[in-house]
PDB file of N, CA and C in Angstrom:
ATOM      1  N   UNK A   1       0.849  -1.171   0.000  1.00  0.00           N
ATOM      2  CA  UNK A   1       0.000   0.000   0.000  1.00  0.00           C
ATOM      3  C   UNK A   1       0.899   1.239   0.000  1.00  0.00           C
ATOM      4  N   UNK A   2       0.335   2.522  -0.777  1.00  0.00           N
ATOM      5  CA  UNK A   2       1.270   3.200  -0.967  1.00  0.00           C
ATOM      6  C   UNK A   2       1.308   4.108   0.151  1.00  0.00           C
ATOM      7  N   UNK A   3       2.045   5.083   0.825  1.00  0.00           N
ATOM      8  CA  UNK A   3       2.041   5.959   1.572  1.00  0.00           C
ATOM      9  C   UNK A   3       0.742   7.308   1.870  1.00  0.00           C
ATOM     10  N   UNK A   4       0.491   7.300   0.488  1.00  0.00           N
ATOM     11  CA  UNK A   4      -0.762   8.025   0.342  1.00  0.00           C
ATOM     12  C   UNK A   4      -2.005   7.741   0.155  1.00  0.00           C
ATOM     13  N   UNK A   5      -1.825   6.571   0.122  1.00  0.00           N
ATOM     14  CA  UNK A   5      -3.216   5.565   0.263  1.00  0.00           C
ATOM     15  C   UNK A   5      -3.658   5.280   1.835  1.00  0.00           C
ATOM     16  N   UNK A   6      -2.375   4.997   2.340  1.00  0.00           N
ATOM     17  CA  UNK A   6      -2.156   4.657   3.639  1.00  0.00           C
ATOM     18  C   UNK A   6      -2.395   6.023   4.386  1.00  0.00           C
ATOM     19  N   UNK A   7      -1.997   6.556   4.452  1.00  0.00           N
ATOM     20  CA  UNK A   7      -2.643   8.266   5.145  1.00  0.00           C
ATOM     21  C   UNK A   7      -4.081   8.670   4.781  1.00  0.00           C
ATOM     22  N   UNK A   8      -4.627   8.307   3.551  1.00  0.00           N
ATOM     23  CA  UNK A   8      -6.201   8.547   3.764  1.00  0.00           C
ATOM     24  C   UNK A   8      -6.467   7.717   4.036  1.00  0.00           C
ATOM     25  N   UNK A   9      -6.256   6.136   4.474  1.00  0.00           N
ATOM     26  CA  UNK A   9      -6.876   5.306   4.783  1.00  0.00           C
ATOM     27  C   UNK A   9      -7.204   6.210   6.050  1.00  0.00           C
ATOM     28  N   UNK A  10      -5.752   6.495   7.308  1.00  0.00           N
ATOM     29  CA  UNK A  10      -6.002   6.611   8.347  1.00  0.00           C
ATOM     30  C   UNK A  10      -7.089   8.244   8.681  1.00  0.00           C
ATOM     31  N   UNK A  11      -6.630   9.026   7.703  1.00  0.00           N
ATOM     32  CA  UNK A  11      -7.643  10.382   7.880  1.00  0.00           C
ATOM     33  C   UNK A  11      -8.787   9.874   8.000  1.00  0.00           C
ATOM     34  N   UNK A  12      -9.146   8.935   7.068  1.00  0.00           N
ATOM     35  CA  UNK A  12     -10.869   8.558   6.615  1.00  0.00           C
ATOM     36  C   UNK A  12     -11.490   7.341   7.261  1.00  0.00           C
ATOM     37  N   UNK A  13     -10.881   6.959   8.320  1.00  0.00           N
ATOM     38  CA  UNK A  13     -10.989   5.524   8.680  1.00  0.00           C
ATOM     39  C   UNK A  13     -12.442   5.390   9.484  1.00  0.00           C
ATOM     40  N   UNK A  14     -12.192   6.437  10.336  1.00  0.00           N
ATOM     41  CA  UNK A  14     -14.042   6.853  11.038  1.00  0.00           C
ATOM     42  C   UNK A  14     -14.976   7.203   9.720  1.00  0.00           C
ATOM     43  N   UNK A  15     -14.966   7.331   8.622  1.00  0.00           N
ATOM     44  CA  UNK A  15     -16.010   7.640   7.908  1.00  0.00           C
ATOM     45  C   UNK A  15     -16.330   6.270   7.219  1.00  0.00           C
ATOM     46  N   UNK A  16     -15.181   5.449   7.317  1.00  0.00           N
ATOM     47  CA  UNK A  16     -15.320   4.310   6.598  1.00  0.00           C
ATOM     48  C   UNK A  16     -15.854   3.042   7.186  1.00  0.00           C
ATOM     49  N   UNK A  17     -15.532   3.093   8.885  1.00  0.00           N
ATOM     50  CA  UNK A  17     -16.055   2.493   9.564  1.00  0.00           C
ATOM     51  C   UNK A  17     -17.770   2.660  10.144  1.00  0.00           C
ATOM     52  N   UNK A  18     -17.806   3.805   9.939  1.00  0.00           N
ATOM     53  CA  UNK A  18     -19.503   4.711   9.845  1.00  0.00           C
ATOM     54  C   UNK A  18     -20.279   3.848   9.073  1.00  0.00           C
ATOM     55  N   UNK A  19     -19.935   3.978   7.562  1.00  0.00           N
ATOM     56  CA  UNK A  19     -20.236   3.279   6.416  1.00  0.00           C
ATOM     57  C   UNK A  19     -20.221   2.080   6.374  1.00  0.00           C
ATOM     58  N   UNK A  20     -19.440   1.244   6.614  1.00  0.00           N
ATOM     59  CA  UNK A  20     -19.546  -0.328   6.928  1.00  0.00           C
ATOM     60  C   UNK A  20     -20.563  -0.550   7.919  1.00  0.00           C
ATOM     61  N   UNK A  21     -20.438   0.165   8.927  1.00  0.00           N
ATOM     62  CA  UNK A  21     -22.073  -0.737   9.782  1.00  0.00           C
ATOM     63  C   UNK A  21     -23.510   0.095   9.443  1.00  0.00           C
ATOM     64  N   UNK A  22     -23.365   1.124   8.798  1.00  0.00           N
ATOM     65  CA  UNK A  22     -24.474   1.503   7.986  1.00  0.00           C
ATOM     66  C   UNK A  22     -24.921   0.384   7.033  1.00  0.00           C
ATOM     67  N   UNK A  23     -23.932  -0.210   6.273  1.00  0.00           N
ATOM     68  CA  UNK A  23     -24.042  -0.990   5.334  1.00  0.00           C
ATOM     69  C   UNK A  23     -24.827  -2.118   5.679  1.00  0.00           C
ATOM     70  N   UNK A  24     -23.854  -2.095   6.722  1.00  0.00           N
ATOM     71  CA  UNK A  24     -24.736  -3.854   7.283  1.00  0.00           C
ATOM     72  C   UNK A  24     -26.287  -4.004   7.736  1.00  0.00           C
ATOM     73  N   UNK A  25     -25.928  -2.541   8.870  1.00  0.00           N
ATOM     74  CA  UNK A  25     -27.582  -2.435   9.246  1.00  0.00           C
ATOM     75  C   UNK A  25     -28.553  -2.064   7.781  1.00  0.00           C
ATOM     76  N   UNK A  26     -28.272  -1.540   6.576  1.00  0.00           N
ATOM     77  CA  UNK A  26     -28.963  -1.681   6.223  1.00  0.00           C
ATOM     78  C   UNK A  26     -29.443  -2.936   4.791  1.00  0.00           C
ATOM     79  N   UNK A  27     -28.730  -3.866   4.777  1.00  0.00           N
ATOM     80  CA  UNK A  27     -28.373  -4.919   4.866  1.00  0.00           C
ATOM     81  C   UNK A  27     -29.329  -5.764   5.530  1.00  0.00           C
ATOM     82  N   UNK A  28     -29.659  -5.590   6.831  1.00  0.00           N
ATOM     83  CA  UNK A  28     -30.496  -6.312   8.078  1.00  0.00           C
ATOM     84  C   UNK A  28     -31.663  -5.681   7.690  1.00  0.00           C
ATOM     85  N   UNK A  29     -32.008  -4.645   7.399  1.00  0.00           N
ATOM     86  CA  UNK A  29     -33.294  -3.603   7.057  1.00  0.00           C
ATOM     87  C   UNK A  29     -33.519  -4.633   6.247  1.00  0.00           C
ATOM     88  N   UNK A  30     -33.340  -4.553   5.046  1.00  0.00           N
ATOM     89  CA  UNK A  30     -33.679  -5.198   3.675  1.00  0.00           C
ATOM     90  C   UNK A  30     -33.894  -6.598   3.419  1.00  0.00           C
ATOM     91  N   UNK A  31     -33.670  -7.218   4.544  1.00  0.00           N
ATOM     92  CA  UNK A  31     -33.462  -8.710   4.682  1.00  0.00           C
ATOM     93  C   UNK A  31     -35.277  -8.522   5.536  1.00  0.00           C
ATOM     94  N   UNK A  32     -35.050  -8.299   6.630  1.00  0.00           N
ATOM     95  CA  UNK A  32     -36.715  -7.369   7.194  1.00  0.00           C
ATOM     96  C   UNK A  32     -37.669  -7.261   6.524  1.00  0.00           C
ATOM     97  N   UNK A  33     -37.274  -6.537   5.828  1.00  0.00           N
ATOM     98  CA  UNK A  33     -38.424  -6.265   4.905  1.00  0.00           C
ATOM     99  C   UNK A  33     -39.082  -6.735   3.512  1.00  0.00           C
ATOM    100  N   UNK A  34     -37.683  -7.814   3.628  1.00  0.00           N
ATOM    101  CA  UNK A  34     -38.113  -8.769   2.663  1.00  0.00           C
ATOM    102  C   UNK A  34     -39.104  -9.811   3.289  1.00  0.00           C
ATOM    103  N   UNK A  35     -38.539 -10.190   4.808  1.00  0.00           N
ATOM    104  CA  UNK A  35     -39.723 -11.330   4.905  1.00  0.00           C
ATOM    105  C   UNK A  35     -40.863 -10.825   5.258  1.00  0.00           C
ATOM    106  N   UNK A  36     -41.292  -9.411   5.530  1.00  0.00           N
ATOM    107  CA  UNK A  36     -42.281  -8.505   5.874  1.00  0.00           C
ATOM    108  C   UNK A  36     -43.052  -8.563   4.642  1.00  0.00           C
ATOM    109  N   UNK A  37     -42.648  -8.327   3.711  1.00  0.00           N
ATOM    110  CA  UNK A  37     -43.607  -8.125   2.397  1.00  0.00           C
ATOM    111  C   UNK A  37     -43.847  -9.701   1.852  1.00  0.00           C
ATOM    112  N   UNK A  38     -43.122 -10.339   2.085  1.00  0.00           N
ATOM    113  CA  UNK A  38     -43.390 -11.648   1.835  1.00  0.00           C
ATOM    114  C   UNK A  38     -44.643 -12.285   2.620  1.00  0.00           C
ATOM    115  N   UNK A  39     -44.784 -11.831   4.042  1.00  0.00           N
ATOM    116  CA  UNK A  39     -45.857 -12.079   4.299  1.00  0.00           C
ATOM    117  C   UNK A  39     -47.225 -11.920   4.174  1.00  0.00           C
ATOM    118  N   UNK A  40     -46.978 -10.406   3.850  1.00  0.00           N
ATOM    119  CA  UNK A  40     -47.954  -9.626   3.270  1.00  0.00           C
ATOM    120  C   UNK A  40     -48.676  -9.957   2.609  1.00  0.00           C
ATOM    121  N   UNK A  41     -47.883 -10.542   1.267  1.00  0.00           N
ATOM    122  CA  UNK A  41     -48.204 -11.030   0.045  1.00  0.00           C
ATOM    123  C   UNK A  41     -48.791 -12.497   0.152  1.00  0.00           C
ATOM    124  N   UNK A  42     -48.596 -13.524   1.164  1.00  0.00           N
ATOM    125  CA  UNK A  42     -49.314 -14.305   1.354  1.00  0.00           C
ATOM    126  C   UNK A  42     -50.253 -14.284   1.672  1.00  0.00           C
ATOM    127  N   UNK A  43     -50.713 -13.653   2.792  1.00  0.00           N
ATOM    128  CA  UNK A  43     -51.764 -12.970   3.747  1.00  0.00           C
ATOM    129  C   UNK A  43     -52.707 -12.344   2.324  1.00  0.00           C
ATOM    130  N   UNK A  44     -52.456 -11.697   1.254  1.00  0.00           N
ATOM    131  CA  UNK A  44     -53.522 -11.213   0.282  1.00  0.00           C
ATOM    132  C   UNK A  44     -53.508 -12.270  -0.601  1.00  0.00           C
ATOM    133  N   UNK A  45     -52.688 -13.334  -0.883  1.00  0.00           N
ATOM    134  CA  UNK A  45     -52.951 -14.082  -1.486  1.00  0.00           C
ATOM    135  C   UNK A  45     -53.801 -14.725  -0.889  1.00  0.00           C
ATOM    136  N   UNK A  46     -53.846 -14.990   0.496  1.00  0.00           N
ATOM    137  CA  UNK A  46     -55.140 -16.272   0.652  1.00  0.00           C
ATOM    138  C   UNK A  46     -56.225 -15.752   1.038  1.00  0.00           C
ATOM    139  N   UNK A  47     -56.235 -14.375   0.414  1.00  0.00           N
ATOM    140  CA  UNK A  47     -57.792 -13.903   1.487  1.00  0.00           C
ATOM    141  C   UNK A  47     -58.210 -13.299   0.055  1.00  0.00           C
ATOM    142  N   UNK A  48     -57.232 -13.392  -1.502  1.00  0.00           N
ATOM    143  CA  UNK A  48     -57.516 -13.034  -2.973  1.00  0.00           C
ATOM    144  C   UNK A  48     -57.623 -10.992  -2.777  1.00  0.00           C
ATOM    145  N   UNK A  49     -57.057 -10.634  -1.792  1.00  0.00           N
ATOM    146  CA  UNK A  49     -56.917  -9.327  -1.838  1.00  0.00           C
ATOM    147  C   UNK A  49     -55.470  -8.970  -2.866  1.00  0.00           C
ATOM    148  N   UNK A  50     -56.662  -7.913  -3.818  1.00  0.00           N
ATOM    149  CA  UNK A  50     -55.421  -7.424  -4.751  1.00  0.00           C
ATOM    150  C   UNK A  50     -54.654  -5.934  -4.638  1.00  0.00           C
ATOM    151  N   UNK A  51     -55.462  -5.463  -4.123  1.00  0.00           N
ATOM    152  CA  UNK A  51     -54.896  -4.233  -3.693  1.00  0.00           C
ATOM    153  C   UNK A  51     -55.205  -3.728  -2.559  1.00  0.00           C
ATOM    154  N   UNK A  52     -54.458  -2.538  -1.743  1.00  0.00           N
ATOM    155  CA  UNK A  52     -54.318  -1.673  -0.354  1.00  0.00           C
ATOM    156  C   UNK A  52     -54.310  -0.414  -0.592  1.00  0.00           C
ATOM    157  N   UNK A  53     -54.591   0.309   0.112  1.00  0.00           N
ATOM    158  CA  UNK A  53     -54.011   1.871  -0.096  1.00  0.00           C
ATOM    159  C   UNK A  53     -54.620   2.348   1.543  1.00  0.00           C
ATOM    160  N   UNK A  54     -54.029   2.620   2.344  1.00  0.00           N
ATOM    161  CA  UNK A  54     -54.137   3.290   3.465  1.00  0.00           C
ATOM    162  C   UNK A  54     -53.066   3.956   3.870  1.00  0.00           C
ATOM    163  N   UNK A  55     -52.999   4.819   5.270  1.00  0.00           N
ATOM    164  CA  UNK A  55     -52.021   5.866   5.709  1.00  0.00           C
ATOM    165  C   UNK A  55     -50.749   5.554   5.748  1.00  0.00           C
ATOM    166  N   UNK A  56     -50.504   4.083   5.677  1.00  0.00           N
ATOM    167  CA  UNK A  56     -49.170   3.858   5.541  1.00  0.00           C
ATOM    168  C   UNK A  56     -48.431   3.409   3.965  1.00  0.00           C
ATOM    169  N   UNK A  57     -49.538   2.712   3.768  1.00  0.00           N
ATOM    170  CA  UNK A  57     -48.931   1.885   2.207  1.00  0.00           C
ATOM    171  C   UNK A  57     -49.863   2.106   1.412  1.00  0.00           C
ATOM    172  N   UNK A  58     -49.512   2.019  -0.180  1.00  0.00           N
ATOM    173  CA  UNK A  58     -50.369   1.567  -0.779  1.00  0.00           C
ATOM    174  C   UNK A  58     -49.719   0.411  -1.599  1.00  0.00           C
ATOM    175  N   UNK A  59     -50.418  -0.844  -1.494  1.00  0.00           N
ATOM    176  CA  UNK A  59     -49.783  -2.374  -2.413  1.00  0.00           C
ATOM    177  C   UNK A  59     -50.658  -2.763  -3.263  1.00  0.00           C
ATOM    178  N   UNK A  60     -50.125  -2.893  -4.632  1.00  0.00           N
ATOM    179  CA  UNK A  60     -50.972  -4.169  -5.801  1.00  0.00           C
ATOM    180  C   UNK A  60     -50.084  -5.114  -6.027  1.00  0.00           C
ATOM    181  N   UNK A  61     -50.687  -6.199  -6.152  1.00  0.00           N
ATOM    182  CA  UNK A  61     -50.646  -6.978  -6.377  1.00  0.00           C
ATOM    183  C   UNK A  61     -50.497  -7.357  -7.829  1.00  0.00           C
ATOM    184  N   UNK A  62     -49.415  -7.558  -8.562  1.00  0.00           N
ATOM    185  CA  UNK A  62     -48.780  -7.479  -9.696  1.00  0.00           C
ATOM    186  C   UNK A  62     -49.050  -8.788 -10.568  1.00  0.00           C
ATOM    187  N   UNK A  63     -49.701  -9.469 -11.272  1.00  0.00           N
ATOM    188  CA  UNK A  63     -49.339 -11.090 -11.444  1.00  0.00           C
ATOM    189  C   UNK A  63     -48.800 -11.433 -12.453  1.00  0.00           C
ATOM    190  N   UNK A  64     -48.288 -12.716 -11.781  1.00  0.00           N
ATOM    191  CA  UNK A  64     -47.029 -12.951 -12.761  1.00  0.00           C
ATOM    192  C   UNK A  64     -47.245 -12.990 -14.154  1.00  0.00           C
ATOM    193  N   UNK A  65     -46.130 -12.756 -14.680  1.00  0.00           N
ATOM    194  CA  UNK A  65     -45.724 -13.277 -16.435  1.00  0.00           C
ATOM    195  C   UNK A  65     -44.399 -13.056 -16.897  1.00  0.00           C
ATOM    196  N   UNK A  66     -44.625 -13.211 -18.263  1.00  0.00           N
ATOM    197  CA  UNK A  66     -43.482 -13.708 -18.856  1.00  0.00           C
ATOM    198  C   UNK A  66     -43.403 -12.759 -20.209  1.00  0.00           C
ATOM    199  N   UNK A  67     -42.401 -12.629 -20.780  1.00  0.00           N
ATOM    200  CA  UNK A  67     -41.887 -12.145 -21.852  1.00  0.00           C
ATOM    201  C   UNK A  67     -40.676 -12.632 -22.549  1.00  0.00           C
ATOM    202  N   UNK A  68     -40.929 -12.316 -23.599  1.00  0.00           N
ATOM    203  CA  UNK A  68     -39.428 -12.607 -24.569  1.00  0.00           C
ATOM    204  C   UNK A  68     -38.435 -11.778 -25.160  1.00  0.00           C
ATOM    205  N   UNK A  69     -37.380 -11.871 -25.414  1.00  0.00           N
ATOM    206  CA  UNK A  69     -36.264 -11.369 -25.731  1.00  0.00           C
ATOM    207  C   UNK A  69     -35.718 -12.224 -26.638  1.00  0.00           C
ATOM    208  N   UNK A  70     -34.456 -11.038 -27.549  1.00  0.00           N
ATOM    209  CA  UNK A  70     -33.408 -11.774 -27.737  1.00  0.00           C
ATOM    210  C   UNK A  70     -32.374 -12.237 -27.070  1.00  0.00           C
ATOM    211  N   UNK A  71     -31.921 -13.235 -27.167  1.00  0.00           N
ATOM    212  CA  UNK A  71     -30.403 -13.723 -26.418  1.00  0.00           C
ATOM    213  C   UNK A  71     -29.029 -13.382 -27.209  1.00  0.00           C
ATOM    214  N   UNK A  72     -28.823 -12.057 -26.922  1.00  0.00           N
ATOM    215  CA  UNK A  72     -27.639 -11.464 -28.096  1.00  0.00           C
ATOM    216  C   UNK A  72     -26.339 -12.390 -27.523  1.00  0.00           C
ATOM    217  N   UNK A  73     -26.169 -12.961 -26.475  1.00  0.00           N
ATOM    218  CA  UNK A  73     -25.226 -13.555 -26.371  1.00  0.00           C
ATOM    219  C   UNK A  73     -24.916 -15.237 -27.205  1.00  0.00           C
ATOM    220  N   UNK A  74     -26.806 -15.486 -27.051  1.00  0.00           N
ATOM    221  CA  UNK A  74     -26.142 -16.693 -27.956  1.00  0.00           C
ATOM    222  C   UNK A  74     -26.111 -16.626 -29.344  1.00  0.00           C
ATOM    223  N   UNK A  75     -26.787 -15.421 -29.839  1.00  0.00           N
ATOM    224  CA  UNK A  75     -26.890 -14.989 -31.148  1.00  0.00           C
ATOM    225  C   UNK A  75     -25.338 -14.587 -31.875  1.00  0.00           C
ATOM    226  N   UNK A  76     -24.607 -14.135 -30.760  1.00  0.00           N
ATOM    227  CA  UNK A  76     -23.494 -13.910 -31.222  1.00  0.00           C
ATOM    228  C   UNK A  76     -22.413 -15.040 -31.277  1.00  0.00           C
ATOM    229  N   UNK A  77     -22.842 -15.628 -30.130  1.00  0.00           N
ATOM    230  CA  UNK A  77     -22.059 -16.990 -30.231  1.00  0.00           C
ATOM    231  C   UNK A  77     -22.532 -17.980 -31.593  1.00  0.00           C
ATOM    232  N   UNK A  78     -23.739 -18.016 -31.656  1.00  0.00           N
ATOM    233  CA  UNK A  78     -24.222 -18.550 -33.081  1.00  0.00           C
ATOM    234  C   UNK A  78     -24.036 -18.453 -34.348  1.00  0.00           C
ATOM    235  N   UNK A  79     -24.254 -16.460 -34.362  1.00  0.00           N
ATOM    236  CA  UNK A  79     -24.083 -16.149 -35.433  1.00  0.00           C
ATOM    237  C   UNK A  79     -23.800 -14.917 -35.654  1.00  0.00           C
ATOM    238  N   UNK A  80     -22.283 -15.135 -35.453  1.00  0.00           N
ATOM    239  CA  UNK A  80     -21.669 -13.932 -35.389  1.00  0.00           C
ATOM    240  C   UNK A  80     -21.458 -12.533 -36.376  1.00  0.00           C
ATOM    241  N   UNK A  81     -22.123 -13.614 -37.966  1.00  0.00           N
ATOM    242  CA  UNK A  81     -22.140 -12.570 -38.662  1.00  0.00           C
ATOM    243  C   UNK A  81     -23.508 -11.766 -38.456  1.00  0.00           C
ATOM    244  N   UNK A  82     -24.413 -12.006 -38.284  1.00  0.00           N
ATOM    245  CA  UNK A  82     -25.604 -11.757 -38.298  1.00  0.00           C
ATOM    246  C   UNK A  82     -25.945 -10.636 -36.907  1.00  0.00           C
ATOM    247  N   UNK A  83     -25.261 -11.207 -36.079  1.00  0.00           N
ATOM    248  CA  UNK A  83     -24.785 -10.282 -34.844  1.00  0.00           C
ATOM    249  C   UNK A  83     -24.223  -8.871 -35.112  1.00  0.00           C
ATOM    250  N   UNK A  84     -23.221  -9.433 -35.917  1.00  0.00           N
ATOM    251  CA  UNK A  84     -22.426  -8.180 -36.609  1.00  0.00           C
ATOM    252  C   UNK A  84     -23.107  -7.254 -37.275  1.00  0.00           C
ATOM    253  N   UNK A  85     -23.800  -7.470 -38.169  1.00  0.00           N
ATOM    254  CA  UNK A  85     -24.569  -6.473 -38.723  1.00  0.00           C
ATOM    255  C   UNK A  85     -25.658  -6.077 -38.307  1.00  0.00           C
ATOM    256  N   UNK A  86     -26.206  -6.662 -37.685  1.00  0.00           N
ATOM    257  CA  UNK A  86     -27.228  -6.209 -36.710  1.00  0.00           C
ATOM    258  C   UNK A  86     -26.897  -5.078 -35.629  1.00  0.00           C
ATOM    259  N   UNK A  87     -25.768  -5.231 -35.228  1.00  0.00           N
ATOM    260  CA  UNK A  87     -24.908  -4.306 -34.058  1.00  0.00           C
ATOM    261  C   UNK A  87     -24.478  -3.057 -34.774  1.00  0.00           C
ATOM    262  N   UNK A  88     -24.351  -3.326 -36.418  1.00  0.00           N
ATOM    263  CA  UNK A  88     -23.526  -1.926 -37.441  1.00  0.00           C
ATOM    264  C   UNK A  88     -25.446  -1.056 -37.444  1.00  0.00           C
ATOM    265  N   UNK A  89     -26.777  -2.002 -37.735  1.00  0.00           N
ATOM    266  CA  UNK A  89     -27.038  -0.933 -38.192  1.00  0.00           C
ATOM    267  C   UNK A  89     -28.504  -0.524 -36.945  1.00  0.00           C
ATOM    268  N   UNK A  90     -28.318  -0.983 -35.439  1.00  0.00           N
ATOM    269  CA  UNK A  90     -29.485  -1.023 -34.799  1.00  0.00           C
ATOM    270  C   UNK A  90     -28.046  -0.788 -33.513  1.00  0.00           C
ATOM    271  N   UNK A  91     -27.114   0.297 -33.369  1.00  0.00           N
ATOM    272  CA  UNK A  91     -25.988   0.451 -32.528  1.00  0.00           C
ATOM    273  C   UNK A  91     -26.917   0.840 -31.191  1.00  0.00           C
ATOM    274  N   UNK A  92     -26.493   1.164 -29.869  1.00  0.00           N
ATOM    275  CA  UNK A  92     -26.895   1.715 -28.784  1.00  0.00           C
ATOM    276  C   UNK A  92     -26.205   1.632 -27.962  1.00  0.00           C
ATOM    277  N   UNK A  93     -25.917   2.985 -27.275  1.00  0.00           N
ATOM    278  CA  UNK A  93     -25.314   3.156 -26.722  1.00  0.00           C
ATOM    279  C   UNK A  93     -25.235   3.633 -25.400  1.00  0.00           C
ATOM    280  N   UNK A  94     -25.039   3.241 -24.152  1.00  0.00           N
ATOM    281  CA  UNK A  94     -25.359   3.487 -22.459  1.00  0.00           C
ATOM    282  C   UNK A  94     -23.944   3.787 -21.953  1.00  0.00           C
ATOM    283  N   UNK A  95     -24.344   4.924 -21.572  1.00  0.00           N
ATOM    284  CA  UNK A  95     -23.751   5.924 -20.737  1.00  0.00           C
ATOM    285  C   UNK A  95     -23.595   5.514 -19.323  1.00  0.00           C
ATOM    286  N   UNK A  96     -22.615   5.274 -18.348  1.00  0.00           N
ATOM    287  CA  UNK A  96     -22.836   4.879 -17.297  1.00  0.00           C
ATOM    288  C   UNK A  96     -21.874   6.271 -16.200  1.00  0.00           C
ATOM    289  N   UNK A  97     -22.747   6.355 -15.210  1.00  0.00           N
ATOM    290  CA  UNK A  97     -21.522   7.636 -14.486  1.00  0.00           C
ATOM    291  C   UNK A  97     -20.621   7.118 -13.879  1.00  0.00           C
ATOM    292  N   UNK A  98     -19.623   7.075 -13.616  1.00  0.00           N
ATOM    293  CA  UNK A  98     -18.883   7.021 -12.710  1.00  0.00           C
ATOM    294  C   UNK A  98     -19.028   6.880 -11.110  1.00  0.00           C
ATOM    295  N   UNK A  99     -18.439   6.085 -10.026  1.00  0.00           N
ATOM    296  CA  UNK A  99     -19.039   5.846  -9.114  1.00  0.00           C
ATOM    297  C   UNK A  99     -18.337   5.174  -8.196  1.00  0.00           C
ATOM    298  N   UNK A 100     -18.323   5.270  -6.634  1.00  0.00           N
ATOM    299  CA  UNK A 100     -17.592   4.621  -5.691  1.00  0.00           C
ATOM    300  C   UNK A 100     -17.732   2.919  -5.395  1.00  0.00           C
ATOM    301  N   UNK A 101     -17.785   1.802  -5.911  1.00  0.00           N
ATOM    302  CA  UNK A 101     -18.109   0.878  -5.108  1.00  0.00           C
ATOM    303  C   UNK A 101     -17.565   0.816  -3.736  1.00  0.00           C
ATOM    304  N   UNK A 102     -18.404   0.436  -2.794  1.00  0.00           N
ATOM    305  CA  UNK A 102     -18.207  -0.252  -1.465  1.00  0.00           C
ATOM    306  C   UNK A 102     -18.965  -1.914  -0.956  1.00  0.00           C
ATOM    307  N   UNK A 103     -18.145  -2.666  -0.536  1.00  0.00           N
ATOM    308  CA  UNK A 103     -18.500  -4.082   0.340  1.00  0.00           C
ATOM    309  C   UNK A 103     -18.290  -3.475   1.548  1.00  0.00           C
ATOM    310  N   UNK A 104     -18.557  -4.189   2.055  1.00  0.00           N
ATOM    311  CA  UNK A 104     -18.886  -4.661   3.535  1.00  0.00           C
ATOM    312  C   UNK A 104     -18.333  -5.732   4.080  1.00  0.00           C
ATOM    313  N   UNK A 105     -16.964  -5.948   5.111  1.00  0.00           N
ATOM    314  CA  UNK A 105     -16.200  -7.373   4.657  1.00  0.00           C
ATOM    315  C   UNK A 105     -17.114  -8.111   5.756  1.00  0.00           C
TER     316      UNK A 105
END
């Protein structure tokens, strides 16, 4: 580690340690509230309630399906020319910003 890596480690070490159990707790939130809505969703499934709306929430009930796509990966693996020109004249292009990752060890 370089010297100057190593000195903001130590400047920044309380902000980083802040952030790691933020992380986690919210981490634990999301885990919560996953089996929270999971219940939810049973609870309207067996009583055939499709929707809520009161002072706290409002929930619908979404049902399932399905859709199709292409699989450009196996298309390209398949057929790479066809890929190819398809990519020259139907291009697109995503912009992504720039950005900090953080884990949580």
């Amino acid at each position: 580690m370089t010297n100057v890596v190593k000195a903001f480690e130590n400047q920044h070490l309380a902000v980083m340690a802040q952030i790691a159990t933020m992380e986690q707790q919210k981490k634990e939130l999301t885990d919560k509230s996953k089996e929270l809505k999971a219940s939810l969703e049973k609870a309207m499934d067996e009583n055939n309630i499709k929707s809520i709306d009161n002072d706290f929430l409002r929930i619908t009930r979404v049902t399932a399906s399905s859709s199709t796509s292409i699989d450009l990966k196996k298309l390209s693996e398949e057929e790479p020319k066809l890929h190819g020109e398809l990519l020259e004249d139907y291009p697109k292009t995503t912009n992504k910003k720039a950005y900090v990752k953080f884990a949580v060890k």
